[in-house]
C-alpha atoms as a PDB file:
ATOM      1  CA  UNK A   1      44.798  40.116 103.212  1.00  0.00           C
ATOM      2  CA  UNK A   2      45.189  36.365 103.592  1.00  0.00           C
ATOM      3  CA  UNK A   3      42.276  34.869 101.178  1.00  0.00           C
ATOM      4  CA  UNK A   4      41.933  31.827 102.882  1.00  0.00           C
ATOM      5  CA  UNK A   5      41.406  33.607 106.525  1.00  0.00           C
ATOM      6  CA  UNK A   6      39.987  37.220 105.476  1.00  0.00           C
ATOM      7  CA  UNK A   7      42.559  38.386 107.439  1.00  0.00           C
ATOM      8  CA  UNK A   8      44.137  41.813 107.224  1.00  0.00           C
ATOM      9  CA  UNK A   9      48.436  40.470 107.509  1.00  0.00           C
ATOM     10  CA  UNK A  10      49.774  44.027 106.178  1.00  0.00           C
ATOM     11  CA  UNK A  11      48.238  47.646 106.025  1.00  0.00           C
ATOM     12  CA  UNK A  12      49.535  51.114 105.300  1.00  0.00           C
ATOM     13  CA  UNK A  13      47.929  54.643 105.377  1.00  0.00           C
ATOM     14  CA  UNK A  14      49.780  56.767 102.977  1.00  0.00           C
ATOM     15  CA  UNK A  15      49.024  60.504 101.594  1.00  0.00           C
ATOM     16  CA  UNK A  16      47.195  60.885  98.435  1.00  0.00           C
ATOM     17  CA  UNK A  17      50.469  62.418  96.703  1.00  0.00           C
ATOM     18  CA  UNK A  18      51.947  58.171  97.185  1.00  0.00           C
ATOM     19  CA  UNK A  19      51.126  56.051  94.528  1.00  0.00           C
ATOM     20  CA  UNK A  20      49.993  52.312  95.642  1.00  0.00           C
ATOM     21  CA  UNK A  21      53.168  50.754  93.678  1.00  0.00           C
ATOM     22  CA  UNK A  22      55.152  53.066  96.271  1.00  0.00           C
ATOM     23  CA  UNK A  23      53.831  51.428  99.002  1.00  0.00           C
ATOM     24  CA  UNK A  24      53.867  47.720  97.997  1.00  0.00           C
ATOM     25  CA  UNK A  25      57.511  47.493 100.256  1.00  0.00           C
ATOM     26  CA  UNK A  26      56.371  48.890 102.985  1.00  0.00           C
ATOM     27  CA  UNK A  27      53.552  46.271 102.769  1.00  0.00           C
ATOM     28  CA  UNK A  28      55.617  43.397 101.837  1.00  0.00           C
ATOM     29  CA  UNK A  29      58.844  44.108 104.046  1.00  0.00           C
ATOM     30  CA  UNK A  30      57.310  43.305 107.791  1.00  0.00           C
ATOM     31  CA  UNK A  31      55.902  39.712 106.587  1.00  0.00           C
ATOM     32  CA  UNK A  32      57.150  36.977 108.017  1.00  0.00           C
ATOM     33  CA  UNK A  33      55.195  34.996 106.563  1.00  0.00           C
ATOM     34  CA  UNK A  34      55.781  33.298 103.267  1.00  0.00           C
ATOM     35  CA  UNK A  35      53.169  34.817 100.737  1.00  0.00           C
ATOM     36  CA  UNK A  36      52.514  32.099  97.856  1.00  0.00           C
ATOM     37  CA  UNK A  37      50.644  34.854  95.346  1.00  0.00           C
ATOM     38  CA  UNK A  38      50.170  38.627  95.183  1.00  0.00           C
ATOM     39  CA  UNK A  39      46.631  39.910  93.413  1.00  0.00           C
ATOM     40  CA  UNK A  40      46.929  43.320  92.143  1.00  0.00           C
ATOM     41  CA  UNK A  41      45.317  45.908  90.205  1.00  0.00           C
ATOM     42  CA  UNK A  42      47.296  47.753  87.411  1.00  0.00           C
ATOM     43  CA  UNK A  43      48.517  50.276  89.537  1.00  0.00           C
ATOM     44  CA  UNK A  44      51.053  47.919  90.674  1.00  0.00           C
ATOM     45  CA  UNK A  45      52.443  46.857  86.898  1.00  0.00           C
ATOM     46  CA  UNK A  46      55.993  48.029  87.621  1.00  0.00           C
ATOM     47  CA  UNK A  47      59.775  46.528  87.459  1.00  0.00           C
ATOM     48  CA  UNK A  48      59.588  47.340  90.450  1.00  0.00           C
ATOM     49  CA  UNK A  49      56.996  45.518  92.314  1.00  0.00           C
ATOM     50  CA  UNK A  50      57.607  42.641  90.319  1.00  0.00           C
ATOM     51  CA  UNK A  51      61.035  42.406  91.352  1.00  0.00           C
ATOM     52  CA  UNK A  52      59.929  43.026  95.115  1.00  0.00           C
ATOM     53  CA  UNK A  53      57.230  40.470  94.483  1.00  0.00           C
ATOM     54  CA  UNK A  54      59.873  38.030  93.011  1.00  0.00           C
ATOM     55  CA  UNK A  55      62.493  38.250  95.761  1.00  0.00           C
ATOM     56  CA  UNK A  56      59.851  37.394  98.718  1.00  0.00           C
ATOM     57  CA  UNK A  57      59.157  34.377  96.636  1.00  0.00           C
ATOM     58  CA  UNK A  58      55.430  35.204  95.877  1.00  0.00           C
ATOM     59  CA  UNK A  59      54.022  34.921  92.391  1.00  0.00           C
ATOM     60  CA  UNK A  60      52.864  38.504  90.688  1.00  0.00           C
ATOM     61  CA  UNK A  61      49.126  37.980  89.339  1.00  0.00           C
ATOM     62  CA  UNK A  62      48.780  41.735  88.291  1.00  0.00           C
ATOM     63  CA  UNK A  63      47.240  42.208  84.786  1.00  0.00           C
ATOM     64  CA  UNK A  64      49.193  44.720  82.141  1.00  0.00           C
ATOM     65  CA  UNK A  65      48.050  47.967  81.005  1.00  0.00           C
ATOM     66  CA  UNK A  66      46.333  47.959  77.943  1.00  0.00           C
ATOM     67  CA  UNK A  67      49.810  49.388  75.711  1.00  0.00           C
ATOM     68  CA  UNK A  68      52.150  47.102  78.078  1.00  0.00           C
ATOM     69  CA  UNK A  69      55.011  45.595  76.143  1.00  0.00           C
ATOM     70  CA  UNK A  70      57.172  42.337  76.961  1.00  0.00           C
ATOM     71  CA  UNK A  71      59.740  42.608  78.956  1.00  0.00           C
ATOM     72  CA  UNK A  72      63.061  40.431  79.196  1.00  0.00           C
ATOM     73  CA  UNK A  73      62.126  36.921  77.745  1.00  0.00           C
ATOM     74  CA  UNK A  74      61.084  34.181  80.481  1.00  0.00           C
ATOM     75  CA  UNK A  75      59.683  36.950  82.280  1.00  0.00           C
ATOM     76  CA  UNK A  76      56.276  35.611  83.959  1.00  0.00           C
ATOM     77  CA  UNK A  77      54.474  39.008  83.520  1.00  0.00           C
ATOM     78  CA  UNK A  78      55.002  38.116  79.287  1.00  0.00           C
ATOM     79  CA  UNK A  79      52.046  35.431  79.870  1.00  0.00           C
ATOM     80  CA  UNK A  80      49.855  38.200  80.890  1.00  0.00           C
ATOM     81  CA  UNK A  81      51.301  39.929  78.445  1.00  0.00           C
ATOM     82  CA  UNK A  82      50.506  37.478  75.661  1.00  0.00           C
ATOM     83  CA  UNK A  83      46.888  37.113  76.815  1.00  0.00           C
ATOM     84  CA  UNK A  84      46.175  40.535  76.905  1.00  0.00           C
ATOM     85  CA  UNK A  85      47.513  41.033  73.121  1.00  0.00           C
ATOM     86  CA  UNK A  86      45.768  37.418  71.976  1.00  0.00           C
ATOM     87  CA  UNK A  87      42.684  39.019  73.919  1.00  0.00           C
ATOM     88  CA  UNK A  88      42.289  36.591  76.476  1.00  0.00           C
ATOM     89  CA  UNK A  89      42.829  38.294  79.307  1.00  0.00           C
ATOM     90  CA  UNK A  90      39.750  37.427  81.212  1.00  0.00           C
ATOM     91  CA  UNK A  91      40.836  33.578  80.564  1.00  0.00           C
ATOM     92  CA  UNK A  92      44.393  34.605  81.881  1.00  0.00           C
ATOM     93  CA  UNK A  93      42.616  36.931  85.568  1.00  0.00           C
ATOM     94  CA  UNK A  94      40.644  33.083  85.881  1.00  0.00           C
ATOM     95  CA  UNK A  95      43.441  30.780  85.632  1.00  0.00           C
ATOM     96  CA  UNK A  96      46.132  32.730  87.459  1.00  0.00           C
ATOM     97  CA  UNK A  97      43.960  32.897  90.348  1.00  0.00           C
ATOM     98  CA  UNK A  98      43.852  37.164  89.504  1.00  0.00           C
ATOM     99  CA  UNK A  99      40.021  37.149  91.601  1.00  0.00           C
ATOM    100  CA  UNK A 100      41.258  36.239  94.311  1.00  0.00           C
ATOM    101  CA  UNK A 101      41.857  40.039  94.703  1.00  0.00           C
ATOM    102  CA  UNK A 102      38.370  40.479  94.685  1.00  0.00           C
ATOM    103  CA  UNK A 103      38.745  39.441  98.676  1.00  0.00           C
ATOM    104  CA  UNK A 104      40.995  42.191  99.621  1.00  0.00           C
ATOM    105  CA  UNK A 105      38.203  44.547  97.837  1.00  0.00           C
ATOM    106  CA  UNK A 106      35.319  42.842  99.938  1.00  0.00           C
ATOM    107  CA  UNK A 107      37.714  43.716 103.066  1.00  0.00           C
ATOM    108  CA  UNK A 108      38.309  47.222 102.490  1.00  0.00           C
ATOM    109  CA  UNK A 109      34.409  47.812 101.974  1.00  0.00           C
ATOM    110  CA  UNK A 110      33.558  45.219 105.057  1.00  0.00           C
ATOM    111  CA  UNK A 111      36.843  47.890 107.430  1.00  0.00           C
ATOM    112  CA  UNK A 112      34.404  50.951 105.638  1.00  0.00           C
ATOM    113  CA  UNK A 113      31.182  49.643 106.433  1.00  0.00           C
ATOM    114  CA  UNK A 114      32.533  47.974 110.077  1.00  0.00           C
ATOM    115  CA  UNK A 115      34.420  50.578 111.343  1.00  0.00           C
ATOM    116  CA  UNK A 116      34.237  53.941 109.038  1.00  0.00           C
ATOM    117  CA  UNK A 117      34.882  55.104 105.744  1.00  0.00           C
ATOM    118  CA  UNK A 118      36.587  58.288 107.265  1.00  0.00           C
ATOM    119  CA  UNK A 119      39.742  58.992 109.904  1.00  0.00           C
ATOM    120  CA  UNK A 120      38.785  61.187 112.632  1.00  0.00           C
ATOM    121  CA  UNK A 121      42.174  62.212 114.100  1.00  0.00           C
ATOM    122  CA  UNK A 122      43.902  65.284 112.127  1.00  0.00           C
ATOM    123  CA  UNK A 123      47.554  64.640 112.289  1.00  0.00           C
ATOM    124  CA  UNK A 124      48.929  61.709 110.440  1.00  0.00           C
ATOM    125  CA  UNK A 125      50.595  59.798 112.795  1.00  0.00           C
ATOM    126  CA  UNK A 126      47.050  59.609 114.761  1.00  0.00           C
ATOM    127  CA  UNK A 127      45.682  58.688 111.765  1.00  0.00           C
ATOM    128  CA  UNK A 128      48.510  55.565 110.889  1.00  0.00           C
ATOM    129  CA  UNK A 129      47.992  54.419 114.597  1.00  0.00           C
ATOM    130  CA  UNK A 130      44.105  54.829 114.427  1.00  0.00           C
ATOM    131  CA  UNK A 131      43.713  52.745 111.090  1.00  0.00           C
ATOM    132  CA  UNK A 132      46.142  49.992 112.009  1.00  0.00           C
ATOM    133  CA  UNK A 133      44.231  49.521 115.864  1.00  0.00           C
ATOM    134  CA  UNK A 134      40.671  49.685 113.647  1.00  0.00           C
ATOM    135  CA  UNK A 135      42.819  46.765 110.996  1.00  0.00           C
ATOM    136  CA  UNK A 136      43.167  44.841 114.809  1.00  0.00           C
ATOM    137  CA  UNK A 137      39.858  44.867 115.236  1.00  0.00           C
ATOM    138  CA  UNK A 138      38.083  43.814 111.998  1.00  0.00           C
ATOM    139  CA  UNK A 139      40.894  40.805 111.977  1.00  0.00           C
ATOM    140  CA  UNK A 140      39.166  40.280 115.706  1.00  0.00           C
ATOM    141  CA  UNK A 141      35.742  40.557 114.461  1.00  0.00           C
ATOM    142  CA  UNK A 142      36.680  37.572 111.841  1.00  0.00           C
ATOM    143  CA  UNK A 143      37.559  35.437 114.404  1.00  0.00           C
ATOM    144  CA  UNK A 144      33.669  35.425 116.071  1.00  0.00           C
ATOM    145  CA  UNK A 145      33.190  33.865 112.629  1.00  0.00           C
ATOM    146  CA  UNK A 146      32.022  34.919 108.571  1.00  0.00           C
ATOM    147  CA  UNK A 147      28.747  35.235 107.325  1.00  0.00           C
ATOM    148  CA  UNK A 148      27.852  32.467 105.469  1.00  0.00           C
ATOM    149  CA  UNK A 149      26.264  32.360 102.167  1.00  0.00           C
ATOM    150  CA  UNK A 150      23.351  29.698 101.357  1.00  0.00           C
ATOM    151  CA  UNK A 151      22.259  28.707  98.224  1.00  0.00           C
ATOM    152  CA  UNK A 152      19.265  30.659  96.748  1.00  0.00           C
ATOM    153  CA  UNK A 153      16.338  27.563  96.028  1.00  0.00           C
END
């Protein structure tokens, strides 16, 4: 989801047997769009989506696992790394702009709470085609505007 926007730029439905790591290309790949960061949970920690991550051009902001090691020197996943070891982690999530991925949470439970928590065709290619036309329409919804919030007095 684009954090400026709220908008939904990439979905996929996958089965419960795919990890979300295994899906980050399938994701990524359709963009045309030049992505300037990537928020992630843990789940995503891998050579592998870093490497995706690097060659679109977007900078990784996924913190390590708790036992994650360095990898190759200049890497830019060793300054999580190194914040995470020096315990300063939550100083590293606020200035690498890691919150950010609060938004795409807030989106998933705004598609829940908007549309439904649950699929109601049975076969899965209903079920890809009827989450990405309900994606359509929450990214339509956005544009009639976002609530706004107002300071408590």
């Amino acid at each position: 989801m684009d954090a400026q926007t709220h908008e939904a730029i990439g979905a996929e439905v996958s089965l419960e047997s795919v990890g979300d790591s295994e899906v980050l290309p399938g994701l990524l790949n359709p963009l045309r769009r030049h992505i300037h960061q990537v928020s992630a949970d843990g789940a995503y920690n891998s050579k592998t989506c870093h490497r995706r991550l690097q060659k679109k051009g977007a900078k990784a902001t996924i913190p390590p696992r708790k036992t994650a090691g360095f990898w190759e020197e200049g890497h830019p996943r060793n300054d999580a790394v190194a914040a995470l070891k020096a315990g300063q982690l939550a100083e590293w999530k606020k200035e690498s702009g890691y919150h950010q991925r609060s938004k795409a949470e807030t989106a998933m439970s705004r598609y829940k709470q908007l549309i439904s928590p649950k699929l109601s065709l049975r076969s899965h290619n209903g079920q890809v085609a009827e989450a990405l036309a309900e994606v359509k329409v929450m990214n339509k919804m956005l544009t009639l505007g976002m609530p706004e919030r107002l300071p408590v007095s």
